[in-house]
PDB file of N, CA and C in Angstrom:
ATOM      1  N   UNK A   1      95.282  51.926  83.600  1.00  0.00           N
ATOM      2  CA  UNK A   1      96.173  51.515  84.656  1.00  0.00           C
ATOM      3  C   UNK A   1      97.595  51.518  84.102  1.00  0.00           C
ATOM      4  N   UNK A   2      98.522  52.145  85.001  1.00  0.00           N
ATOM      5  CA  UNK A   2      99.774  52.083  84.561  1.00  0.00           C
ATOM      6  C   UNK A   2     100.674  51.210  85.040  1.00  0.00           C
ATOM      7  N   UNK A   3     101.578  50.436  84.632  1.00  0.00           N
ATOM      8  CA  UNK A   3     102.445  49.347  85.059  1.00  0.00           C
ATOM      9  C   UNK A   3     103.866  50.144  84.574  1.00  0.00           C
ATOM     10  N   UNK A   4     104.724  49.675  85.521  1.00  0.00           N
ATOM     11  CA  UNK A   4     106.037  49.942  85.645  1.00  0.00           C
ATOM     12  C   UNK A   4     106.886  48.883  85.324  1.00  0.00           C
ATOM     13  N   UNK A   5     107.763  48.424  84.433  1.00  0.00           N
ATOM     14  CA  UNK A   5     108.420  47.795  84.017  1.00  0.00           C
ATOM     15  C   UNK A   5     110.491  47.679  83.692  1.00  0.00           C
ATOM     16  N   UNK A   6     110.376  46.827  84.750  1.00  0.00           N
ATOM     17  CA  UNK A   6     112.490  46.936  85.202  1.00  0.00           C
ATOM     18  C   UNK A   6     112.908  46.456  84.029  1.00  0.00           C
ATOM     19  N   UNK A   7     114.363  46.952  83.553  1.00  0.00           N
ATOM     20  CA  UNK A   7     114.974  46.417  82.543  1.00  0.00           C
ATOM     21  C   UNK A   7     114.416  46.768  81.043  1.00  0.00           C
ATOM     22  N   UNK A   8     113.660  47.467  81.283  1.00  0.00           N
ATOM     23  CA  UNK A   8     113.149  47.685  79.325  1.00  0.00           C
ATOM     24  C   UNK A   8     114.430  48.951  78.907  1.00  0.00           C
ATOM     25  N   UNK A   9     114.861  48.752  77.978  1.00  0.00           N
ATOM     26  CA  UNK A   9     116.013  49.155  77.363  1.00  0.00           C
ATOM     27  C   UNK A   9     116.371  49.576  76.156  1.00  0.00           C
ATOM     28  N   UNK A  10     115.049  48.595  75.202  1.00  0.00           N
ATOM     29  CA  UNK A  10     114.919  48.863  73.831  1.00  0.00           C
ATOM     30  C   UNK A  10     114.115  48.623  73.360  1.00  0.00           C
ATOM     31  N   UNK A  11     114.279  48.953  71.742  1.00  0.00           N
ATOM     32  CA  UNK A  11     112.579  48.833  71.132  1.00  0.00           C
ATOM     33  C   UNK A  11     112.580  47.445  71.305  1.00  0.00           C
ATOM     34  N   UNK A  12     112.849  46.614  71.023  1.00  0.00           N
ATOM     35  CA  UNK A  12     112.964  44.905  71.165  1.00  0.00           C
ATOM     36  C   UNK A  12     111.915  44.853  72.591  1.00  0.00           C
ATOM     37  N   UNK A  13     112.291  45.189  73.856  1.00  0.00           N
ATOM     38  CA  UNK A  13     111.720  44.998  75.246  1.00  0.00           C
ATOM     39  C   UNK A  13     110.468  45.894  74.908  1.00  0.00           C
ATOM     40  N   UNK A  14     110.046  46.844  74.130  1.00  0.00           N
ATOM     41  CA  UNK A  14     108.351  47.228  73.929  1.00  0.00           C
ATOM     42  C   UNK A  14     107.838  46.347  73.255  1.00  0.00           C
ATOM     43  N   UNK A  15     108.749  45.842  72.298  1.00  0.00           N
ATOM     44  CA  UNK A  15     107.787  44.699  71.782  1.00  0.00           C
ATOM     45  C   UNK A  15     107.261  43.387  72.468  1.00  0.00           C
ATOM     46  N   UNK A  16     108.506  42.933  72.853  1.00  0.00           N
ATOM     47  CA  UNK A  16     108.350  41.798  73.986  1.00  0.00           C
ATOM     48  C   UNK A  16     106.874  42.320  74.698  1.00  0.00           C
ATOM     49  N   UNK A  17     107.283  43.653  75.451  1.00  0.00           N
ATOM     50  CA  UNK A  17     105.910  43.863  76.379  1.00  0.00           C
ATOM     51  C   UNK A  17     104.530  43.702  75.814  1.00  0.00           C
ATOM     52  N   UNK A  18     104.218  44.362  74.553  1.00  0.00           N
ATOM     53  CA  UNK A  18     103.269  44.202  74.249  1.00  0.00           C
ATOM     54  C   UNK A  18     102.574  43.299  73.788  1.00  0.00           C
ATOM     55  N   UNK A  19     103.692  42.074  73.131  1.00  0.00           N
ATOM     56  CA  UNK A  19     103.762  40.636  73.087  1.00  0.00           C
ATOM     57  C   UNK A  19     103.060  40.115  74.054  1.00  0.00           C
ATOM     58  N   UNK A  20     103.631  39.809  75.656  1.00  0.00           N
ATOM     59  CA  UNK A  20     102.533  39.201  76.536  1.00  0.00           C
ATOM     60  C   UNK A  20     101.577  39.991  76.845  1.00  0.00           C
ATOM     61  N   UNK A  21     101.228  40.995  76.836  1.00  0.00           N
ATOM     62  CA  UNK A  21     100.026  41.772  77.302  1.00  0.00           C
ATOM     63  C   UNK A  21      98.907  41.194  76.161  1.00  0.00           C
ATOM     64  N   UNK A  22      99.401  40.983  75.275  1.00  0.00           N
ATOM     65  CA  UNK A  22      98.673  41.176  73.772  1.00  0.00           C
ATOM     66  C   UNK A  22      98.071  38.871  73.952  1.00  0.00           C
ATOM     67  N   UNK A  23      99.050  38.596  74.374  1.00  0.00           N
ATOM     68  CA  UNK A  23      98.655  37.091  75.063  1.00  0.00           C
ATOM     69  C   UNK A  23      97.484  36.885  76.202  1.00  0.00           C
ATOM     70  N   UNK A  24      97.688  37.956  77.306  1.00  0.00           N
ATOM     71  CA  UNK A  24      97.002  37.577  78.281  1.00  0.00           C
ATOM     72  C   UNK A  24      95.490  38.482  77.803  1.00  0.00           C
ATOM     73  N   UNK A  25      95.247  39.173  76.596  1.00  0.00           N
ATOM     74  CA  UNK A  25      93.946  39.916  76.149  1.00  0.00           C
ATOM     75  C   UNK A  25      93.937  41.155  76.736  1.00  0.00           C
ATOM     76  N   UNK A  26      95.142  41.919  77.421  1.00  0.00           N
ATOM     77  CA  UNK A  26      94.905  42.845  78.150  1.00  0.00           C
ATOM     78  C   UNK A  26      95.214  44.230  76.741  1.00  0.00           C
ATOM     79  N   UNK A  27      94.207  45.239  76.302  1.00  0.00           N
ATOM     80  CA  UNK A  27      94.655  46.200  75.513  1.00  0.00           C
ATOM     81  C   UNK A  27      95.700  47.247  76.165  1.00  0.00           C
ATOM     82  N   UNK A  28      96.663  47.461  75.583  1.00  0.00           N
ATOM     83  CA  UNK A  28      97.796  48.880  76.106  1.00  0.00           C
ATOM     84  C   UNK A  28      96.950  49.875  75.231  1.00  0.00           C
ATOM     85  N   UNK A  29      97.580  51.136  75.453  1.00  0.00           N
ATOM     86  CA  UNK A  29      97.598  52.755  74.941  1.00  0.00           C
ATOM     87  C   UNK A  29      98.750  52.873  74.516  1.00  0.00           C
ATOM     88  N   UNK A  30      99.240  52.700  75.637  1.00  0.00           N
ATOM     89  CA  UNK A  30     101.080  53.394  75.293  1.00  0.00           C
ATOM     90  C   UNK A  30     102.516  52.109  75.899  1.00  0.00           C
ATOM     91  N   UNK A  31     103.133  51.638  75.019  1.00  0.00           N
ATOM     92  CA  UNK A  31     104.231  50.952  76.014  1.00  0.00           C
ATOM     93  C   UNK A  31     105.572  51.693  75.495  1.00  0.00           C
ATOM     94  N   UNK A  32     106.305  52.104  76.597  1.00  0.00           N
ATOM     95  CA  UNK A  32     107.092  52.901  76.577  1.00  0.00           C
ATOM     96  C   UNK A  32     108.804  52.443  77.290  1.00  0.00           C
ATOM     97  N   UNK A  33     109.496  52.828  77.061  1.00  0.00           N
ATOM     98  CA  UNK A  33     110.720  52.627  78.009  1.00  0.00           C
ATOM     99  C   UNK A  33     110.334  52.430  79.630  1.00  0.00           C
ATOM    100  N   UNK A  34     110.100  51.270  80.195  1.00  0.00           N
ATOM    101  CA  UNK A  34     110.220  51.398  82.036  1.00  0.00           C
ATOM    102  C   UNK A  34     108.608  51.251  81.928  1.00  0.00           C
ATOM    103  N   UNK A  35     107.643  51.773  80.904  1.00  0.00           N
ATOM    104  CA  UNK A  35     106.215  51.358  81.735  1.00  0.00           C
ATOM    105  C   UNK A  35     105.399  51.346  80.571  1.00  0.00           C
ATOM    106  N   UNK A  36     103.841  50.368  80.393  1.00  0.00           N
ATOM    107  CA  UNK A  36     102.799  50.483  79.952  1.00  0.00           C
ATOM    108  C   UNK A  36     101.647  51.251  80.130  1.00  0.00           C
ATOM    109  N   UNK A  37     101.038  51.702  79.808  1.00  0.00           N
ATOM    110  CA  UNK A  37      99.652  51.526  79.747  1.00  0.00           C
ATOM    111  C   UNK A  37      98.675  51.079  79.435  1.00  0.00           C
ATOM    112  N   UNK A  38      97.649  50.991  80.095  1.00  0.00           N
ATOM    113  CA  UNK A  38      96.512  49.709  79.672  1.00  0.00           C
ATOM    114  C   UNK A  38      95.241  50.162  79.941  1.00  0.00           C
ATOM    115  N   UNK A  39      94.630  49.573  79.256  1.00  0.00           N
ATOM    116  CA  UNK A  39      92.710  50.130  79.623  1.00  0.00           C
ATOM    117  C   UNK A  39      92.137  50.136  80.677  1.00  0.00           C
ATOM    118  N   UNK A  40      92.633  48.367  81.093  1.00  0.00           N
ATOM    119  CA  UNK A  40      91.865  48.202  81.746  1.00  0.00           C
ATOM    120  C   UNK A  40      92.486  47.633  83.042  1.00  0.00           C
ATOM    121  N   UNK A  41      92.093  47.046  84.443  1.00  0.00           N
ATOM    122  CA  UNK A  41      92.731  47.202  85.401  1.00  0.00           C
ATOM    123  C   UNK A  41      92.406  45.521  85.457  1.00  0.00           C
ATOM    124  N   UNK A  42      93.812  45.044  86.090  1.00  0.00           N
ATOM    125  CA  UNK A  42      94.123  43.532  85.852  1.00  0.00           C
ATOM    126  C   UNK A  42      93.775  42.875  87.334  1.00  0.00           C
ATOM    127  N   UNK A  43      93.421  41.487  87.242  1.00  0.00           N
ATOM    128  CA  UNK A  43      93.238  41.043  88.509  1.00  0.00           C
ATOM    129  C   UNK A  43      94.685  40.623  88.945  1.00  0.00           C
ATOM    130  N   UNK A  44      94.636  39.889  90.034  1.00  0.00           N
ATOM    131  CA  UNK A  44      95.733  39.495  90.916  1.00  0.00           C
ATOM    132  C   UNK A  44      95.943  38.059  90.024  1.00  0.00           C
ATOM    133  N   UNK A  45      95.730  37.170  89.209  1.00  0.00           N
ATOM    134  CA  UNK A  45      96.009  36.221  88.441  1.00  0.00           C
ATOM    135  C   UNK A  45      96.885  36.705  87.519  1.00  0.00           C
ATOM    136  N   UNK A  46      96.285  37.736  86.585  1.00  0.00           N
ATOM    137  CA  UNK A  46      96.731  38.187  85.388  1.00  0.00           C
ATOM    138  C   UNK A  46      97.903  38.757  85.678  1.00  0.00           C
ATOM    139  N   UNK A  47      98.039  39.713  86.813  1.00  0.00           N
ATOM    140  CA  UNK A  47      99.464  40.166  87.345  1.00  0.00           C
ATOM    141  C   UNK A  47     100.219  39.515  87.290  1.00  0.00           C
ATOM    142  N   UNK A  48      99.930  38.772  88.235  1.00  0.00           N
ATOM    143  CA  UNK A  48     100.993  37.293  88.132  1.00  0.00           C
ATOM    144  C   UNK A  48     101.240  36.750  87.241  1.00  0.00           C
ATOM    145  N   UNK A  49     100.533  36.732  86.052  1.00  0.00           N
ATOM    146  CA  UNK A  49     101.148  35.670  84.717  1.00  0.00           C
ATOM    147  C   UNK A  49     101.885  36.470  83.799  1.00  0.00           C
ATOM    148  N   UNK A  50     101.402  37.550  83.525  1.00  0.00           N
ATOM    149  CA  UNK A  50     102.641  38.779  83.210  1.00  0.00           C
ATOM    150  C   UNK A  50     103.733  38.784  84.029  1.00  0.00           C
ATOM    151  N   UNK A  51     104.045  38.767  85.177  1.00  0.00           N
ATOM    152  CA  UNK A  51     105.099  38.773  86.172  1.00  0.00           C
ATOM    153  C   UNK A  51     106.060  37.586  85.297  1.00  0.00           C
ATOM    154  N   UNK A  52     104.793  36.487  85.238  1.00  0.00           N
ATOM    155  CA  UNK A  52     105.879  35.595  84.957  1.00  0.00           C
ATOM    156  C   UNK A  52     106.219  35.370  83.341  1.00  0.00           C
ATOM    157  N   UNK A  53     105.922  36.282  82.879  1.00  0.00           N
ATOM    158  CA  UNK A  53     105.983  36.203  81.691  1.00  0.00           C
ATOM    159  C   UNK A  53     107.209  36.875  81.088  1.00  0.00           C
ATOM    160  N   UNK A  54     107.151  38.165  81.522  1.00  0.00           N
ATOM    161  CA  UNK A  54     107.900  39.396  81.768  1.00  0.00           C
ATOM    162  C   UNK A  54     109.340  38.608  82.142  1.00  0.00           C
ATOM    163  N   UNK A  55     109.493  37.786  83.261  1.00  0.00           N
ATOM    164  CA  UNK A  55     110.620  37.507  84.056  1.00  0.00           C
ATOM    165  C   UNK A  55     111.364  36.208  83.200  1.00  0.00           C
ATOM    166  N   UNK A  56     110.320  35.835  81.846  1.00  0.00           N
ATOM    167  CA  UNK A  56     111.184  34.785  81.391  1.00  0.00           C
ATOM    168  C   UNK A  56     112.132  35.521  80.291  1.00  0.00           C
ATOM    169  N   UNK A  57     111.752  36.704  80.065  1.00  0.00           N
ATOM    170  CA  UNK A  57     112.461  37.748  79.147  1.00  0.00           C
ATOM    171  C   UNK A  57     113.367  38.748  79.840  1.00  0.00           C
ATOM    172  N   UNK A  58     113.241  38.596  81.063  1.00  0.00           N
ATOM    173  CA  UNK A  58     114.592  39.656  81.950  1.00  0.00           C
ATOM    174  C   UNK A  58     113.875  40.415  82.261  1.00  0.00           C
ATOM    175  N   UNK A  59     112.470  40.655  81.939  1.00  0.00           N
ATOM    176  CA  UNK A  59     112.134  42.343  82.671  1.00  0.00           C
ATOM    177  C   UNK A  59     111.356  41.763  83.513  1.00  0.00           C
ATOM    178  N   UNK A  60     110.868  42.664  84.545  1.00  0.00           N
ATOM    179  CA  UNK A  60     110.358  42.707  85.794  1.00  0.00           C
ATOM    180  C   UNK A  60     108.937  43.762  86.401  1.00  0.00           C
ATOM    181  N   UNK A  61     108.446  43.304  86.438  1.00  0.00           N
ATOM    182  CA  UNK A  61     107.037  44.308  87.149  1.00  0.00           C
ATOM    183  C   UNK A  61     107.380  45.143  88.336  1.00  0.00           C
ATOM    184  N   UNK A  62     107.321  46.249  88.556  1.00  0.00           N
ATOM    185  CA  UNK A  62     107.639  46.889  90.137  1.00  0.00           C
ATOM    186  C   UNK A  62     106.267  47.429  90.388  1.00  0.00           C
ATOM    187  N   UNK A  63     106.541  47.631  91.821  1.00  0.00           N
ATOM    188  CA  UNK A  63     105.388  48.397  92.767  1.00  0.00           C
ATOM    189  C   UNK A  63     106.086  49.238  93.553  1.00  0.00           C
ATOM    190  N   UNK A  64     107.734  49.006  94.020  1.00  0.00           N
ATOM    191  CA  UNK A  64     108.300  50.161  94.747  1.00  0.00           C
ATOM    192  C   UNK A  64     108.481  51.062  94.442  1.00  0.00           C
ATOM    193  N   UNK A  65     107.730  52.325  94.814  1.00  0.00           N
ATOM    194  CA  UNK A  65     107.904  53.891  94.482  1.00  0.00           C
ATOM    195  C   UNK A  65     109.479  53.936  94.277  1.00  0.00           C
ATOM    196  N   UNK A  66     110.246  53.880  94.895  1.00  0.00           N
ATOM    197  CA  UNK A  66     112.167  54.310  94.905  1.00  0.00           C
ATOM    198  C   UNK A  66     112.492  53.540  93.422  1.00  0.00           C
ATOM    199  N   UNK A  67     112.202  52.458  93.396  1.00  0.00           N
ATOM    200  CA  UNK A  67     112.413  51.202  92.017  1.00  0.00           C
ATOM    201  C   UNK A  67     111.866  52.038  90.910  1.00  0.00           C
ATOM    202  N   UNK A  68     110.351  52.350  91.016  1.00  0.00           N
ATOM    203  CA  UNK A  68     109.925  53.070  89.849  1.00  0.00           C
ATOM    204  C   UNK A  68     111.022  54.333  89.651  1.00  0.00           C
ATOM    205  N   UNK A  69     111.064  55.413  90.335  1.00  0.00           N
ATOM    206  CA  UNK A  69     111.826  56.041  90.248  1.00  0.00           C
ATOM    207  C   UNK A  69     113.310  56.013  89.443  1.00  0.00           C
ATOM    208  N   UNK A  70     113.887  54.989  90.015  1.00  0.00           N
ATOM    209  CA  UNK A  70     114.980  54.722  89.303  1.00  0.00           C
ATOM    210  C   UNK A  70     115.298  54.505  87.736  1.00  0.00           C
ATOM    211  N   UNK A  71     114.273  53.466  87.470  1.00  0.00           N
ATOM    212  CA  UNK A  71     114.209  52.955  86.121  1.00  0.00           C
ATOM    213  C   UNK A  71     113.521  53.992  85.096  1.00  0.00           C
ATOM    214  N   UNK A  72     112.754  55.174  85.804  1.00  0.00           N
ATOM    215  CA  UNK A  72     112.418  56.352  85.304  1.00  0.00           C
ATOM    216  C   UNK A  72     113.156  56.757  84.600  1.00  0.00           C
ATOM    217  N   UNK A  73     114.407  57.276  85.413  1.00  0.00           N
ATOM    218  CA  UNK A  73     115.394  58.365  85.385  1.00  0.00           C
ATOM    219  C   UNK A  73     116.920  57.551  84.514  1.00  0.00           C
ATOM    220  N   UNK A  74     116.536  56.202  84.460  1.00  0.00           N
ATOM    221  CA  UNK A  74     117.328  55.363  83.413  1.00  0.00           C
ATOM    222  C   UNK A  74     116.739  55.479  82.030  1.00  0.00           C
ATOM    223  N   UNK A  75     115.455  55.068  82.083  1.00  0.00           N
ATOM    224  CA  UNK A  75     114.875  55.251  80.536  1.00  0.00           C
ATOM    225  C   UNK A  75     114.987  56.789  79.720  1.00  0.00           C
ATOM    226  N   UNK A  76     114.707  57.836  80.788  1.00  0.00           N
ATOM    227  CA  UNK A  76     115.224  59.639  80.404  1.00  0.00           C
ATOM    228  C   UNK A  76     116.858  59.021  79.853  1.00  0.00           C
ATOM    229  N   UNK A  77     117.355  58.643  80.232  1.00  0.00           N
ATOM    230  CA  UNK A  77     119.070  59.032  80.396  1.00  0.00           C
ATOM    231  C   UNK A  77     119.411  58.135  79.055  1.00  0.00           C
ATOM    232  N   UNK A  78     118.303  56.792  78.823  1.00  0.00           N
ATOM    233  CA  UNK A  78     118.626  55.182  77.658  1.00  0.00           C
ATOM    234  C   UNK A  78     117.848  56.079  76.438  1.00  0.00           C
ATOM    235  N   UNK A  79     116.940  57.005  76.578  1.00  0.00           N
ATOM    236  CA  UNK A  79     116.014  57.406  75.273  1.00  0.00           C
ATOM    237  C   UNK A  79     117.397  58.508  75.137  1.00  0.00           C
ATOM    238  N   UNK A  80     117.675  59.566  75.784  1.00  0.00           N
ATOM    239  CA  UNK A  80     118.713  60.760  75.212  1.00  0.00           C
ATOM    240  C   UNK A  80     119.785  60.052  74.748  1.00  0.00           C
ATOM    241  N   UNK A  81     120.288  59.065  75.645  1.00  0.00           N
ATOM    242  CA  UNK A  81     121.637  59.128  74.806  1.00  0.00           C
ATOM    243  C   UNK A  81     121.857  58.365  73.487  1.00  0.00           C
ATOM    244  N   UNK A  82     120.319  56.937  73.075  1.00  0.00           N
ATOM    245  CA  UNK A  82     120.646  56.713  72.460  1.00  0.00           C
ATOM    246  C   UNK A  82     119.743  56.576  71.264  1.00  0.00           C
ATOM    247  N   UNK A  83     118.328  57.459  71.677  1.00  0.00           N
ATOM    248  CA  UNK A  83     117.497  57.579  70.576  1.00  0.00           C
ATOM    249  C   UNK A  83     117.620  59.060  69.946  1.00  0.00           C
ATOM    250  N   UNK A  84     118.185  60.302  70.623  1.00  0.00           N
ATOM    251  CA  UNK A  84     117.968  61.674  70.135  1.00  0.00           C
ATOM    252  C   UNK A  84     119.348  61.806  69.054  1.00  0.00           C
ATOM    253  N   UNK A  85     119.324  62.372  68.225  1.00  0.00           N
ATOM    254  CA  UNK A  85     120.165  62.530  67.436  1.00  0.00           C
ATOM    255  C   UNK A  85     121.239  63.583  67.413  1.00  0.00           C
ATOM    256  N   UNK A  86     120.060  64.870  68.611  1.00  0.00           N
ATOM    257  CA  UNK A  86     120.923  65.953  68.923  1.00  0.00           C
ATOM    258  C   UNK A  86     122.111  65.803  70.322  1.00  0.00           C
ATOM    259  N   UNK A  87     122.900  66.585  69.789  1.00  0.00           N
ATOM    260  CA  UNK A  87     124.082  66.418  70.894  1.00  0.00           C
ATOM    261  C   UNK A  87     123.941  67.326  72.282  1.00  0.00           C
ATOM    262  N   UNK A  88     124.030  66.657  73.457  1.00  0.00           N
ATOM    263  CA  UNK A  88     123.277  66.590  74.427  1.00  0.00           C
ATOM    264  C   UNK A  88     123.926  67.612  75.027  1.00  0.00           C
ATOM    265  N   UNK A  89     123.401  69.388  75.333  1.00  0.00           N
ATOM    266  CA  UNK A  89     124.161  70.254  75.748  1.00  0.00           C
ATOM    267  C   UNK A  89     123.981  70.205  77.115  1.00  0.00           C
ATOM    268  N   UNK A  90     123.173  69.929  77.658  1.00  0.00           N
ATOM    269  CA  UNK A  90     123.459  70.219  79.508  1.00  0.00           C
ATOM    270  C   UNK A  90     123.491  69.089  80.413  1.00  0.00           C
ATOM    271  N   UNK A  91     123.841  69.310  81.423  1.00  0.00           N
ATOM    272  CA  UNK A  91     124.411  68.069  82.283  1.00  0.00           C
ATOM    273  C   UNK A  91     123.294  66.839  82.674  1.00  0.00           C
ATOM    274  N   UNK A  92     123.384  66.333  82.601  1.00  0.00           N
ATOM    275  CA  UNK A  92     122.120  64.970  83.056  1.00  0.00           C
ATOM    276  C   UNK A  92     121.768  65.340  84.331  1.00  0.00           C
ATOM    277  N   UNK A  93     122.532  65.516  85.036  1.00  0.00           N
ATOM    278  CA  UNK A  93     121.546  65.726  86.595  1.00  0.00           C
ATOM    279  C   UNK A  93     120.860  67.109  86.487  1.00  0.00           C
ATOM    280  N   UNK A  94     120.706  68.089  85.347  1.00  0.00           N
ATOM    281  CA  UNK A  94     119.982  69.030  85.419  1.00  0.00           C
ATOM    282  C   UNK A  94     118.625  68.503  84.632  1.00  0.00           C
ATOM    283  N   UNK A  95     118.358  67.354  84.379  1.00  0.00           N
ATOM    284  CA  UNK A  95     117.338  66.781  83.740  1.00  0.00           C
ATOM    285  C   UNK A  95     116.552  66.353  84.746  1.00  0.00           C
TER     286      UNK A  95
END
């Protein structure tokens, strides 16, 4: 199951994430800029306590397709400009 996550920005906010996931017993695969992955599929409790877990650290859980989207196309734009080392030849909106 994949979760979408507002405000992740840096390695600090993957850790954080995997921090409460790693609290509530839930295993990830992958936590990444903007989203996790996880094994296994969470009930409506566990959502919620991540929600609130998440929200005491600034980041945020989404479900809106447009929201996901956004924070997508932020984490592309937060990993190039400030994890790649190479100098960025073509325009961002051609990304």
């Amino acid at each position: 199951m994949k979760l979408y996550i507002k405000n992740m920005v840096c390695i600090r906010c993957k850790m954080v994430v995997k921090s409460e996931l790693e609290k509530l017993g839930l295993h990830y695969t992958i936590v990444d800029l903007g989203e996790a992955e996880i094994n296994e599929d969470i009930s409506a409790m566990q959502r919620e306590r991540l929600g609130i877990a998440l929200r005491k650290t600034g980041l945020e859980l989404m479900d809106d397709k447009k929201s996901i989207l956004v924070e997508r196309i932020k984490a592309v734009i937060i990993e190039l400009v400030h994890y790649t080392d190479d100098q960025i030849k073509i325009n961002l909106s051609d990304i």
